[in-house]
Protein backbone atom coordinates (compact mmCIF):
# COMPACT_ATOMS: atom_id res chain seq x y z
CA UNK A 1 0.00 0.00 0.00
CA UNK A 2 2.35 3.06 -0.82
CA UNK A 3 0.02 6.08 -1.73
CA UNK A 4 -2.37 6.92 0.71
CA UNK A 5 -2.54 7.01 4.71
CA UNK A 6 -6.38 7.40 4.87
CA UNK A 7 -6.71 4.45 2.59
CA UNK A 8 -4.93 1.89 5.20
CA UNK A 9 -7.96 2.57 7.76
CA UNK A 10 -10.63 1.04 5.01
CA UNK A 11 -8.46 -1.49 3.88
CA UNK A 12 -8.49 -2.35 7.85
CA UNK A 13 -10.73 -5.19 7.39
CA UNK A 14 -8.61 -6.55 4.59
CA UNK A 15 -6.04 -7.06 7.02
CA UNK A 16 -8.65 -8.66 9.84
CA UNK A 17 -9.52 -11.31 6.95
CA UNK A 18 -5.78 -11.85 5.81
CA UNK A 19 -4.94 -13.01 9.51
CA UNK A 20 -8.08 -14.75 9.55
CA UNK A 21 -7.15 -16.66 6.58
CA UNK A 22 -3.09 -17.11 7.15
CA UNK A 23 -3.31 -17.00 11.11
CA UNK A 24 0.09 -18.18 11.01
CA UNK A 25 1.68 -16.12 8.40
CA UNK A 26 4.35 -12.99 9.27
CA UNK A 27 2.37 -9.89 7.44
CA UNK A 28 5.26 -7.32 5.35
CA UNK A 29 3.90 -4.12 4.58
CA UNK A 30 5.50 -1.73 1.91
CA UNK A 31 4.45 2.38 1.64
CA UNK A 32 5.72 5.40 1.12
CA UNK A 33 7.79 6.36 3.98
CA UNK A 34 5.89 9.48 4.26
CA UNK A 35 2.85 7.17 5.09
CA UNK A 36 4.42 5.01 7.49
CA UNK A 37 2.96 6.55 10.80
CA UNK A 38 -0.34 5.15 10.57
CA UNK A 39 0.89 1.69 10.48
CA UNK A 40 3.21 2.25 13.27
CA UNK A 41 0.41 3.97 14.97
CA UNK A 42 -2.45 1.03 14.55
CA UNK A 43 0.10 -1.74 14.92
CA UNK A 44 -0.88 -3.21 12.03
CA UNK A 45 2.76 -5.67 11.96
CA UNK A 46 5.50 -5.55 13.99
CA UNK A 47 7.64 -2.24 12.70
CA UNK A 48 10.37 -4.88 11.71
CA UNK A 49 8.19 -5.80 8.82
CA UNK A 50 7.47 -2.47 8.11
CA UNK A 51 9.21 -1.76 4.78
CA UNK A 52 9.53 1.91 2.98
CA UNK A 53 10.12 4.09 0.15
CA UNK A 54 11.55 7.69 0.09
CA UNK A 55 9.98 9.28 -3.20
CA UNK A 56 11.19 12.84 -2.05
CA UNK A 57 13.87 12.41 -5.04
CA UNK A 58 14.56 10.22 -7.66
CA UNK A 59 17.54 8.97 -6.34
CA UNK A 60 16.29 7.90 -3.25
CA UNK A 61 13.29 6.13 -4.77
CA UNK A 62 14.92 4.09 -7.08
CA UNK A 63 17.92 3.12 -4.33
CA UNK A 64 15.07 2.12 -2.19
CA UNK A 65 13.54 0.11 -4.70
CA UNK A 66 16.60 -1.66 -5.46
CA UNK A 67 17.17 -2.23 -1.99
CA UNK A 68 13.26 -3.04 -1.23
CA UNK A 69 13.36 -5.75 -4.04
CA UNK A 70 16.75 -7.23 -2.84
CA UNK A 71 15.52 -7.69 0.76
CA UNK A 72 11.93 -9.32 -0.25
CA UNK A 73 13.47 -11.90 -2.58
CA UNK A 74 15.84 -12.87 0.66
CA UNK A 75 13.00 -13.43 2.85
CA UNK A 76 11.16 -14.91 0.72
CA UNK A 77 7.39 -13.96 0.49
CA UNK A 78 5.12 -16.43 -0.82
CA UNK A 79 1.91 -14.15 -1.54
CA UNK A 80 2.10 -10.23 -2.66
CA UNK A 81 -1.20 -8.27 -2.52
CA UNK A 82 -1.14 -5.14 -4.91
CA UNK A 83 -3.67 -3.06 -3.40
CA UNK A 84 -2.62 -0.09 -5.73
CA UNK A 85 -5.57 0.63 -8.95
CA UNK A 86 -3.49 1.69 -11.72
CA UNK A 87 -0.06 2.13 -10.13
CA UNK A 88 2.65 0.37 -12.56
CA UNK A 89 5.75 0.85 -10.33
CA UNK A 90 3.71 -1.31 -7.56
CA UNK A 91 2.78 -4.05 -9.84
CA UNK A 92 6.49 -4.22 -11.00
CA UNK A 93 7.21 -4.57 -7.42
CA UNK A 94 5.44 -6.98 -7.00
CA UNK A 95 6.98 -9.18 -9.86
CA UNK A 96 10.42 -8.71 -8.39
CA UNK A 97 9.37 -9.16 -4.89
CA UNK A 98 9.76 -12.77 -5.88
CA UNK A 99 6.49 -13.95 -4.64
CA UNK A 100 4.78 -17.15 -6.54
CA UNK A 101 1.42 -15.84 -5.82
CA UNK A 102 0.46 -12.12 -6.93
CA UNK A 103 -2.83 -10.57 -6.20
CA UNK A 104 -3.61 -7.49 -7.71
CA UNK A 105 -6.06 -5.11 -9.91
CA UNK A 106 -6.06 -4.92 -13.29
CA UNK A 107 -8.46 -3.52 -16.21
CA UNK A 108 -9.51 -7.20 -17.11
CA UNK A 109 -11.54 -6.38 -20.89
CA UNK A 110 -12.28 -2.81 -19.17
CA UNK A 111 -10.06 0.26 -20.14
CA UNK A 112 -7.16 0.89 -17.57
CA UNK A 113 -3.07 0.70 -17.60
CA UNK A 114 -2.00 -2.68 -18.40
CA UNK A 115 -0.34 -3.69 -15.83
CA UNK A 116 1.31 -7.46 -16.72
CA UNK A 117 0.13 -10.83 -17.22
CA UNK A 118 2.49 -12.15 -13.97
CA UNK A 119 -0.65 -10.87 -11.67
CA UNK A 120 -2.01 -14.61 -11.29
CA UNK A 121 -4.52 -13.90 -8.61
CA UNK A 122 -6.08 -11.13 -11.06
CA UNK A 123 -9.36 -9.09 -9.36
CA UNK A 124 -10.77 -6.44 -12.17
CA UNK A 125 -10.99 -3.24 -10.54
CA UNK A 126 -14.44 -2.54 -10.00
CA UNK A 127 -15.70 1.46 -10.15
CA UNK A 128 -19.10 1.16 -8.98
CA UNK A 129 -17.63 -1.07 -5.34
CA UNK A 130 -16.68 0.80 -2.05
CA UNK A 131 -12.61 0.07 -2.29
CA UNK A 132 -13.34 -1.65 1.52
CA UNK A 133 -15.28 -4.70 -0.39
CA UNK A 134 -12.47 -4.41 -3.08
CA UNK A 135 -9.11 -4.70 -1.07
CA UNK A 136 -11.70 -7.91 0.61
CA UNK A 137 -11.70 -9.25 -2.80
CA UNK A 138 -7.71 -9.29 -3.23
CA UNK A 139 -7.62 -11.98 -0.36
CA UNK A 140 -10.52 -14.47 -1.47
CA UNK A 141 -8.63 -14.09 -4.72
CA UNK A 142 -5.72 -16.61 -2.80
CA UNK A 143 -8.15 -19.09 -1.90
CA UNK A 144 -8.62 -19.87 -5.54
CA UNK A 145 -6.44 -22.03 -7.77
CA UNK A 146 -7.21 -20.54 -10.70
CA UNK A 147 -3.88 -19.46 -12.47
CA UNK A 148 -2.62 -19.04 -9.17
CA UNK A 149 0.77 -21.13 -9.33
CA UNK A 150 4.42 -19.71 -10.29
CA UNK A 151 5.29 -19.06 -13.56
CA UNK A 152 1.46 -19.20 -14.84
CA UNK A 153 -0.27 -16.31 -16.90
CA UNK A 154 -2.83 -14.32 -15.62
CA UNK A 155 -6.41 -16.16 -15.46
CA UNK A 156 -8.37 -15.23 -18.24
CA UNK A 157 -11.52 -15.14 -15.94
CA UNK A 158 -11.85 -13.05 -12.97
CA UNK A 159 -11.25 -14.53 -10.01
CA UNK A 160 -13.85 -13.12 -7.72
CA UNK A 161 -16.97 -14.49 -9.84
CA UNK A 162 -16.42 -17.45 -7.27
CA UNK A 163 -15.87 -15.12 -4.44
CA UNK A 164 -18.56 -14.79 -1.19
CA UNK A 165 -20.80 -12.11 -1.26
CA UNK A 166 -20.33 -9.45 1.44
CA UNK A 167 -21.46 -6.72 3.38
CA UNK A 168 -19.91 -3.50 3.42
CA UNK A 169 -17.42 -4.11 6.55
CA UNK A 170 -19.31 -2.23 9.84
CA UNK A 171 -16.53 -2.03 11.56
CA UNK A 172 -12.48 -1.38 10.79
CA UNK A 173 -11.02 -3.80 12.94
CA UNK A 174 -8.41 -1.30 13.55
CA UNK A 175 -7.77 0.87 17.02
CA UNK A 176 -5.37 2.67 18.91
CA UNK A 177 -5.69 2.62 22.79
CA UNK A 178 -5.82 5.34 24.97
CA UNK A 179 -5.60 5.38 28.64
CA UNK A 180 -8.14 7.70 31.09
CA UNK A 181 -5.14 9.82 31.95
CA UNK A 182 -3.93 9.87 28.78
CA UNK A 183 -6.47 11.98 27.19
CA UNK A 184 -7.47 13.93 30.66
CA UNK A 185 -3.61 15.24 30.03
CA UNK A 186 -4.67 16.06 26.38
CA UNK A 187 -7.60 17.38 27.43
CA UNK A 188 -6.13 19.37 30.11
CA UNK A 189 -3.27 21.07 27.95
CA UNK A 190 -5.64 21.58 25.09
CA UNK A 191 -7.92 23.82 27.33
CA UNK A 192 -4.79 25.90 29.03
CA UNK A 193 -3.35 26.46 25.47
CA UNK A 194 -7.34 27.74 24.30
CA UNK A 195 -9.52 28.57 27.46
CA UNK A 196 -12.05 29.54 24.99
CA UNK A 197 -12.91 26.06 24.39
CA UNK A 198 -13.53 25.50 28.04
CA UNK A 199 -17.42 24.30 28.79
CA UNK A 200 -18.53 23.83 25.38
CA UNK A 201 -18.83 21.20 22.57
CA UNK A 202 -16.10 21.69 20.27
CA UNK A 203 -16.81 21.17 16.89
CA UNK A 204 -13.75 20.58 14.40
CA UNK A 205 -13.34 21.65 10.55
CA UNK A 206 -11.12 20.55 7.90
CA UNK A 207 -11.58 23.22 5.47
CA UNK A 208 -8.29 22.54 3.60
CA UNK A 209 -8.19 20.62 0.32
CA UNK A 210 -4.67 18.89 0.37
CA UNK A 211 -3.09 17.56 -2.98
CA UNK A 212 -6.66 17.70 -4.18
CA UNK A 213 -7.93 21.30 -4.17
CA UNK A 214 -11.14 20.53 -5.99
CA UNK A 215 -12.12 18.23 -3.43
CA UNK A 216 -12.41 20.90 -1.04
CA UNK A 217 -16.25 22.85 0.18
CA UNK A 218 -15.95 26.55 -0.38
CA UNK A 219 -14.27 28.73 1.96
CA UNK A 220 -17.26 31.28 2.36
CA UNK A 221 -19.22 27.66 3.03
CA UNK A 222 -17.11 26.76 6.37
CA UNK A 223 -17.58 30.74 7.23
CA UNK A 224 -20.87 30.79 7.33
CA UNK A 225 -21.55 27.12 9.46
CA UNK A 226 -18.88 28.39 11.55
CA UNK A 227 -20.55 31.86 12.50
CA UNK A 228 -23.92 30.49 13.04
CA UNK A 229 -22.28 27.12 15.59
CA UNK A 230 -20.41 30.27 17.35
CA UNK A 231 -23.81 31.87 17.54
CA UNK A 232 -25.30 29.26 19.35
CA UNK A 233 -23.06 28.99 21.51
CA UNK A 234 -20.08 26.29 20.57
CA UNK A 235 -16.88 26.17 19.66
CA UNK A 236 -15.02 25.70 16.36
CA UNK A 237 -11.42 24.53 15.70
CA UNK A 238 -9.77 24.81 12.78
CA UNK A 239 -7.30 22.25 11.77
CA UNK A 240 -5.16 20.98 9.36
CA UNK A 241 -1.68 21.08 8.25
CA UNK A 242 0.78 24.08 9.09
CA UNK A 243 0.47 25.15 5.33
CA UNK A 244 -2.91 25.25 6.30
CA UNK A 245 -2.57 28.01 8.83
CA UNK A 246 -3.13 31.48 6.32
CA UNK A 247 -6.59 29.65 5.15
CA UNK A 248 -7.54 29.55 9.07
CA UNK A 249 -6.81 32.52 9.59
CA UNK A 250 -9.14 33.83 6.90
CA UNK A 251 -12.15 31.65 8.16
CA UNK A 252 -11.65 32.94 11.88
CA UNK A 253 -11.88 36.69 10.46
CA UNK A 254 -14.45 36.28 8.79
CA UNK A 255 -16.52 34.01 11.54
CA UNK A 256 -15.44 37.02 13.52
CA UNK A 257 -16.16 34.97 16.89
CA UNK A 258 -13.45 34.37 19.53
CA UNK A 259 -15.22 31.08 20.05
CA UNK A 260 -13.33 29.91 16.51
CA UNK A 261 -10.06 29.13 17.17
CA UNK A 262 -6.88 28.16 14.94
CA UNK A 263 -5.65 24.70 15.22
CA UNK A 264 -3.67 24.13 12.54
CA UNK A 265 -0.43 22.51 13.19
CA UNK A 266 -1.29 22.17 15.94
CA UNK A 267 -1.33 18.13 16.25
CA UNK A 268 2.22 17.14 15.79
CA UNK A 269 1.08 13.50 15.23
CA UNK A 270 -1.42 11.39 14.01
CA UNK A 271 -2.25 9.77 17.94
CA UNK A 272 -2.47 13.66 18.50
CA UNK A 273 -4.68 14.17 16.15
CA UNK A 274 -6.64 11.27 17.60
CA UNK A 275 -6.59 12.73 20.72
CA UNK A 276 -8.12 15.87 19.93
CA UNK A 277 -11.11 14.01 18.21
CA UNK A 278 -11.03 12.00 21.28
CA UNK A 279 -11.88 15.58 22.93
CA UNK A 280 -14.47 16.96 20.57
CA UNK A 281 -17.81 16.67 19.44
CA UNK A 282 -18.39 16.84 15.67
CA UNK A 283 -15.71 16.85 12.75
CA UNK A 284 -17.09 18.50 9.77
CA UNK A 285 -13.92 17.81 6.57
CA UNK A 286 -13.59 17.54 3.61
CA UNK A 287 -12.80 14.58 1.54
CA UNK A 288 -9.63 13.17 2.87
CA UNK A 289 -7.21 11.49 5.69
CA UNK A 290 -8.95 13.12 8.80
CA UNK A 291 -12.51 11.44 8.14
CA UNK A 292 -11.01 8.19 7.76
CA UNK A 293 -9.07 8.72 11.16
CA UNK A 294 -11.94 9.91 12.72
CA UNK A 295 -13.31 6.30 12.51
CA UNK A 296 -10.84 5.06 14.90
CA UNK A 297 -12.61 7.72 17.65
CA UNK A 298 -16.24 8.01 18.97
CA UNK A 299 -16.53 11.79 17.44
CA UNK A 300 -19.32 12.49 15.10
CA UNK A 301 -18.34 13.00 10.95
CA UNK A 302 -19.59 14.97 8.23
CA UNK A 303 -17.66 14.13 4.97
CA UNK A 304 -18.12 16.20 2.02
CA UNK A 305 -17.83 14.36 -1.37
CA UNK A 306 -17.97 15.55 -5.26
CA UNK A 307 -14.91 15.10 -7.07
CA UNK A 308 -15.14 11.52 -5.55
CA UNK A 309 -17.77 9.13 -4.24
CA UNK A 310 -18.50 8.42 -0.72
CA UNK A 311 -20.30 5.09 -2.52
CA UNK A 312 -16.36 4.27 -3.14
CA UNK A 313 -14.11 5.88 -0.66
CA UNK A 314 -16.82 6.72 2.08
CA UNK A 315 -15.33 6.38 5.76
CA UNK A 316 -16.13 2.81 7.53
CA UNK A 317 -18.53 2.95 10.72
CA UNK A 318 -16.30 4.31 13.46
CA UNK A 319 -15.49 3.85 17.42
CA UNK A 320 -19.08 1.99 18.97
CA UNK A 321 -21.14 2.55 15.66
CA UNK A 322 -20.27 5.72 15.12
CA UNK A 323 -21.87 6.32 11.32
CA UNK A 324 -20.34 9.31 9.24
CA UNK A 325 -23.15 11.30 7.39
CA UNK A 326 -21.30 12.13 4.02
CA UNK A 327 -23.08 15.20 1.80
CA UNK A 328 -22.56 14.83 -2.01
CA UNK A 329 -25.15 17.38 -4.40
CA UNK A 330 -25.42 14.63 -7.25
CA UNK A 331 -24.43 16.76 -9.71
CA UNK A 332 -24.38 15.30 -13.19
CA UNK A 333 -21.02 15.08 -13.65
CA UNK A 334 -20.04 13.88 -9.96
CA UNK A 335 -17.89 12.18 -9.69
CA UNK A 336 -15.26 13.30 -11.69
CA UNK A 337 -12.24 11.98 -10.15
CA UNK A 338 -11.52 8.52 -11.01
CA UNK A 339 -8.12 5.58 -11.23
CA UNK A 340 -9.13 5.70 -15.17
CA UNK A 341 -8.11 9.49 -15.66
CA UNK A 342 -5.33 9.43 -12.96
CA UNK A 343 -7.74 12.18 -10.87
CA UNK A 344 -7.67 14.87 -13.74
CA UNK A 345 -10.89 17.28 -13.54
CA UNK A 346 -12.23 19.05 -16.00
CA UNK A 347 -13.98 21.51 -13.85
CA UNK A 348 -10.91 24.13 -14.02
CA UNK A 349 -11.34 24.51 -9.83
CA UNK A 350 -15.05 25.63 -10.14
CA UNK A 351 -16.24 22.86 -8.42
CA UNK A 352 -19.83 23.12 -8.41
CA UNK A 353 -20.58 19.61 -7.30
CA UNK A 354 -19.20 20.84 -3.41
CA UNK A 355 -20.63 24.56 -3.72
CA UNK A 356 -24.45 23.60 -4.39
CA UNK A 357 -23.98 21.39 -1.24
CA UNK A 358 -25.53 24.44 1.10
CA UNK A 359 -24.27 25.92 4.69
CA UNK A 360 -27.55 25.88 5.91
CA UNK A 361 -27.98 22.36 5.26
CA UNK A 362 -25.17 21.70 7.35
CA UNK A 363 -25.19 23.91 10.08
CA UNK A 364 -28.89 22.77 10.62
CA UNK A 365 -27.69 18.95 10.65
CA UNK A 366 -24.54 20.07 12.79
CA UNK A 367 -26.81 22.08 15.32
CA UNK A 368 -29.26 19.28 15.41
CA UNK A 369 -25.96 16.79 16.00
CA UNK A 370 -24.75 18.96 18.61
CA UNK A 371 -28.33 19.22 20.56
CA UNK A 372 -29.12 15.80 20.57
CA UNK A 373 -29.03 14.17 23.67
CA UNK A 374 -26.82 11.08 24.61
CA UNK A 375 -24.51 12.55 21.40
CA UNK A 376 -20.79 11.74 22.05
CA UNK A 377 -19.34 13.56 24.99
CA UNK A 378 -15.54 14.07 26.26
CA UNK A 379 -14.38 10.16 26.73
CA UNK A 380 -12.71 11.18 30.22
């Protein structure tokens, strides 16, 4: 898995099955060392099996791929799982890993990048299935013996026609632990740092966009649902990455409210980060890492999808059932966003799909979130 870190939460119940199925197998794991603290963080394998790439230059990427590839084949694996779409350098990875058995996505009769007949435990990449249920299908895709022995071409029929049918996973089998004095610490430091939190329900917002600006609700949007949940009373934190810190401090002029205060940065980790949701009452984000992350907590979600689906990359039930409410307008041409164009738009950045999703619609669902009793409260 080396692209994204939000993606190894939903493919947490691909792991749950893969020790289910190999209870006795040692589990590698190869990313991007830039995505590496999740996995450290959920304890997904031992950090001894945790293997990395640095892609911050070319020369360190392809050293680390030489010396990646060099250290598989010594081990030796007997089963790869690709659980990159479209990605060539993974698939060739997984060819020189050295592993008989190959799982992986390709475009079967479907358009896509060919990506080599050596995947021999072939799943076709399916647009229209949450990835959850996909990554799911990579494993039953072992248990057949369908062109699924070294040296063999790729199975010219798809190998989950014989696969069970599931469920969309409730739960991510994934969790990090926190103790009672753990997060009363948090808690405690988070208040000193900004006593205007102190006494109310805090309600968080990831207004930034990432690598991904189009996937991001309009600025004026988060304003407005800001001003009217300082209005009544709450609190809003704004957080995000350091980078993120200029676009805060627009949003906390304009909610004009010392209630809304400017969090970015401010987590200097992902249990941190985990923390602070730990603390809070309602995350309202766009399409991205924190929703996902969010699942691992009891706080509330609201997801905001257009460029992509929530049908496809919607967050998993979180922390005792805790469902996230995702808001997508339907537009005609949403979703736009896809593994088949590589995530190139055509919108040009005016990104209707997220702006006809109204403020009022969500401050109304937010305030009626916030109001309802027996709604998630401070865990300590």
């Amino acid at each position: 898995m080396l692209s994204e870190m939000g993606s190894i939460v939903l493919a947490g119940p691909m792991f749950a099955a893969l020790r289910a199925r190999f209870p006795h197998a040692t589990l590698h794991m190869l990313q991007l060392k830039k995505n590496q603290e999740v996995s450290k963080l959920l304890g997904i394998t031992d950090t001894a099996y945790l293997h990395t790439l640095d892609d911050s230059s070319a020369f360190s990427l392809v050293s680390d791929i030489v010396r990646v590839c060099w250290r598989m084949r010594q081990l030796p694996l007997d089963v790869v799982v690709d659980c990159e779409l479209f990605s060539r350098i993974s698939s060739l990875l997984s060819y020189f890993s050295g592993a008989p058995r190959r799982a992986g996505f390709t475009p079967h009769p479907m358009e896509g990048l060919y990506r080599g007949s050596y995947i021999n435990c072939a799943i076709p990449y399916n647009p229209y299935q949450h990835i959850s249920l996909q990554f799911l299908s990579l494993v039953d895709a072992l248990g057949s013996d369908s062109g699924a022995h070294s040296g063999s071409a790729m199975h010219p029929m798809p190998l989950n026609k014989t696969a069970p049918i599931r469920p969309l996973p409730n739960q991510t089998h994934l969790s990090v632990s926190f103790t009672d004095k753990e997060l009363q610490t948090y808690q405690a430091q988070l208040l000193q740092d900004h006593p205007s939190l102190q006494g109310r329900s805090v309600v968080l917002m990831y207004p930034g966009g990432g690598i991904l600006p189009e996937r991001a609700w309009p600025q004026a949007h988060y304003a407005q649902v800001a001003q009217g949940l300082c209005a009544a009373g709450f609190a809003v934190g704004l957080i995000g990455l350091r980078e993120d810190a200029e676009l805060a401090a627009q949003l906390q002029q304009a909610t004009g409210s010392l209630l809304c205060v400017n969090l970015t940065g401010y987590t200097r980790s992902i249990r941190e980060l985990l923390m602070l949701f730990h603390n809070c009452q309602l995350l309202i984000t766009n399409d991205g890492g924190p929703g996902h992350f969010a699942s691992l907590t009891p706080i509330k979600v609201r997801v905001f999808f257009g460029p992509e689906t929530g049908r496809l990359y919607g967050p998993l039930p979180g922390l005792r059932g805790a469902q996230a409410k995702i808001f997508e307008s339907g537009l005609a041409c949403s979703p736009c966003l896809s593994a088949y164009n590589h995530r190139n738009t055509f919108c040009d950045g005016d990104n209707q799909c997220l702006k006809r999703i109204a403020a009022d619609v969500v401050l109304a669902d937010a305030l009626d979130t916030l109001n309802t009793p027996h709604s998630p409260t401070h865990s300590n």
